[in-house]
Structure formats: C-alpha cells, structure tokens
N, C-alpha and C. Protein backbone atom coordinates (compact mmCIF):
# COMPACT_ATOMS: atom_id res chain seq x y z
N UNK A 1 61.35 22.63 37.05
CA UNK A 1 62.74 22.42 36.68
C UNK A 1 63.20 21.04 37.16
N UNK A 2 63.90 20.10 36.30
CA UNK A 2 64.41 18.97 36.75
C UNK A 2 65.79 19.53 37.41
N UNK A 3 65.73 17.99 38.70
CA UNK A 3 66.67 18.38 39.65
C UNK A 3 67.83 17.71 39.22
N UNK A 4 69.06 18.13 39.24
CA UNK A 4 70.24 17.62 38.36
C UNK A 4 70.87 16.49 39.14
N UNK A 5 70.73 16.36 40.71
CA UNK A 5 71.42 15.65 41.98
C UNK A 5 70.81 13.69 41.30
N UNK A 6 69.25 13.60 40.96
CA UNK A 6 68.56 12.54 40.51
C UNK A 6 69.23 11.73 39.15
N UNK A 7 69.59 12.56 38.68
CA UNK A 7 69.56 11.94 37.06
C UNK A 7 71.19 11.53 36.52
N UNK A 8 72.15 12.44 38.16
CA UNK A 8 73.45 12.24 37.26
C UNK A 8 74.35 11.22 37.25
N UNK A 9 73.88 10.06 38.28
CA UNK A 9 74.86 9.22 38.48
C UNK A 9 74.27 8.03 37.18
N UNK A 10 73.07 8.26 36.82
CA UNK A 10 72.42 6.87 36.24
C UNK A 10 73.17 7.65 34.58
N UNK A 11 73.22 9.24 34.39
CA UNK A 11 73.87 9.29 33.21
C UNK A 11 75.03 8.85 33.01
N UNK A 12 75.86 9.21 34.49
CA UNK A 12 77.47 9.21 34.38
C UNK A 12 77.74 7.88 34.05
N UNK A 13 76.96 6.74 34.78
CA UNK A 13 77.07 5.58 34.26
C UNK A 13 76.93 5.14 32.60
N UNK A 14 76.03 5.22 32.18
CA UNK A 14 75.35 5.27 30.65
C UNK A 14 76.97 5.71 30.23
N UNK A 15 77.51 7.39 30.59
CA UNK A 15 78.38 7.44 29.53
C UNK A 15 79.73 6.75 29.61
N UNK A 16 79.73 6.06 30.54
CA UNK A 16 80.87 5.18 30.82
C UNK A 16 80.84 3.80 30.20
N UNK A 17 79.24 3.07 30.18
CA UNK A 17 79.12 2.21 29.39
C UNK A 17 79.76 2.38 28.18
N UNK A 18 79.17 3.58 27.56
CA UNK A 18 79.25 3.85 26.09
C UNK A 18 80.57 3.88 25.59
N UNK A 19 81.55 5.00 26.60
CA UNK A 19 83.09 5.02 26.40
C UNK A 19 83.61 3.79 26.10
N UNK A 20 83.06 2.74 26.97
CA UNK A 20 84.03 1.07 27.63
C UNK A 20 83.29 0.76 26.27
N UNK A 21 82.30 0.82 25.59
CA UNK A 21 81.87 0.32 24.28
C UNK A 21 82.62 0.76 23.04
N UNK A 22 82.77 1.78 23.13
CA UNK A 22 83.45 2.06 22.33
C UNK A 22 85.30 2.17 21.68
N UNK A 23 85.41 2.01 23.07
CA UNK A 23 87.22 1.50 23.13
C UNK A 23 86.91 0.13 22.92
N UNK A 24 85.60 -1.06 23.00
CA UNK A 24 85.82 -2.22 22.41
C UNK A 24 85.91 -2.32 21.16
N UNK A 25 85.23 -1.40 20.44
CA UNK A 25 84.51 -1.50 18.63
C UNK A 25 85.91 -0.82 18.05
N UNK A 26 86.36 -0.29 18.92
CA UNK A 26 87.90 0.46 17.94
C UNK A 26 89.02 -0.61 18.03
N UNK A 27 89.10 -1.60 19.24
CA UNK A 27 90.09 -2.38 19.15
C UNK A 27 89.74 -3.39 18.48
N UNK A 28 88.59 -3.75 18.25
CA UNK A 28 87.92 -4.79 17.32
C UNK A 28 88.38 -4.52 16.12
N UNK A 29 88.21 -3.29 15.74
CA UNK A 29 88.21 -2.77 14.19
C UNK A 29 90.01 -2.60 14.46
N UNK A 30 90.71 -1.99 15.10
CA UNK A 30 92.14 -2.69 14.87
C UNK A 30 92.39 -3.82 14.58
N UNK A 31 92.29 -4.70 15.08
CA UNK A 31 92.29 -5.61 15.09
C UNK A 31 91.84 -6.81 13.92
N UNK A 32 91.11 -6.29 13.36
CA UNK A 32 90.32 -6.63 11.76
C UNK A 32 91.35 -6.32 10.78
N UNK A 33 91.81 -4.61 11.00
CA UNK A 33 92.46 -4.17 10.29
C UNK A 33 94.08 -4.86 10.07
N UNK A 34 94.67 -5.11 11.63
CA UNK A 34 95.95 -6.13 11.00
C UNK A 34 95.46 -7.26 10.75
N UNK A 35 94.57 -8.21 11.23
CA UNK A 35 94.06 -9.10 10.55
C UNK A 35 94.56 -9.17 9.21
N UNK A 36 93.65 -7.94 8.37
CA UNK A 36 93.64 -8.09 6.80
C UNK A 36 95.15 -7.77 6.22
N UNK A 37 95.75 -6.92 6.58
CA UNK A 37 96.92 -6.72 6.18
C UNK A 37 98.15 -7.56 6.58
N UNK A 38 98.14 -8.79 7.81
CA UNK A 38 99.26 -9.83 7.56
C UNK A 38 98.55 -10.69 6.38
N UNK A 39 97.58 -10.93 6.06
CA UNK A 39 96.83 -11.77 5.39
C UNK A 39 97.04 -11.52 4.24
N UNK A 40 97.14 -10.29 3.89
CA UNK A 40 97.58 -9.94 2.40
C UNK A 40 99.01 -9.69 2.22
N UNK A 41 99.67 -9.70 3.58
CA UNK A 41 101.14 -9.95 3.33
C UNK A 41 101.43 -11.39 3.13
N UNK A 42 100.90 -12.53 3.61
CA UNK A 42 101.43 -14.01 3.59
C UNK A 42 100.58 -14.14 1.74
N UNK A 43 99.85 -13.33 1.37
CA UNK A 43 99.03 -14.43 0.48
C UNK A 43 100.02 -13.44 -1.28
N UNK A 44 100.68 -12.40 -0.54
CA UNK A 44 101.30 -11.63 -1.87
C UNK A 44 102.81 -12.53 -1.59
N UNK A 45 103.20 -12.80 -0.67
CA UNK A 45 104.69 -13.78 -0.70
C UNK A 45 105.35 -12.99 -0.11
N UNK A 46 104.96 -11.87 0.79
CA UNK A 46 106.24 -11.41 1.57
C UNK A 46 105.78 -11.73 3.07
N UNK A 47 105.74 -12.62 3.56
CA UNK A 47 106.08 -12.77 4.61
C UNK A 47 106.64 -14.14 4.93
C-alpha cells in the first residue's frame, strides 16, 4: 500500500500550480475577450 504522508505535499503543490495556471488562462481569455469587443465598438462608430 502506498503511504499517503510521502506523496501529499508534492501533489498539494502540483494542484496549486495548476489552480494559479488556470486563474491565469481565464484572465487572459477575459481579457482577449474585451479586447475584441472595444475593438468592434471603436471600428462600428460607437465609441
């Protein structure tokens, strides 16, 4: 049987990476997203 005390801090880490990765790729992709939409507000004439 694997011992659970060995393996959990190197996971807990990993899933913390992953979290902090992934709150980057969502604010990125916000961020894209108003991007495109002032962009298509200045280029239709309302802004």
């Amino acid at each position: 049987m694997v011992s659970m005390e060995s393996g959990l801090p190197e996971l807990d880490e990993i899933l913390r990476k992953r979290k902090r990765r992934n709150w980057a790729v969502a604010g990125v992709l916000v961020a894209f997203v108003v991007i495109v939409y002032l962009v298509s507000l200045v280029r239709m004439g309302g802004g």
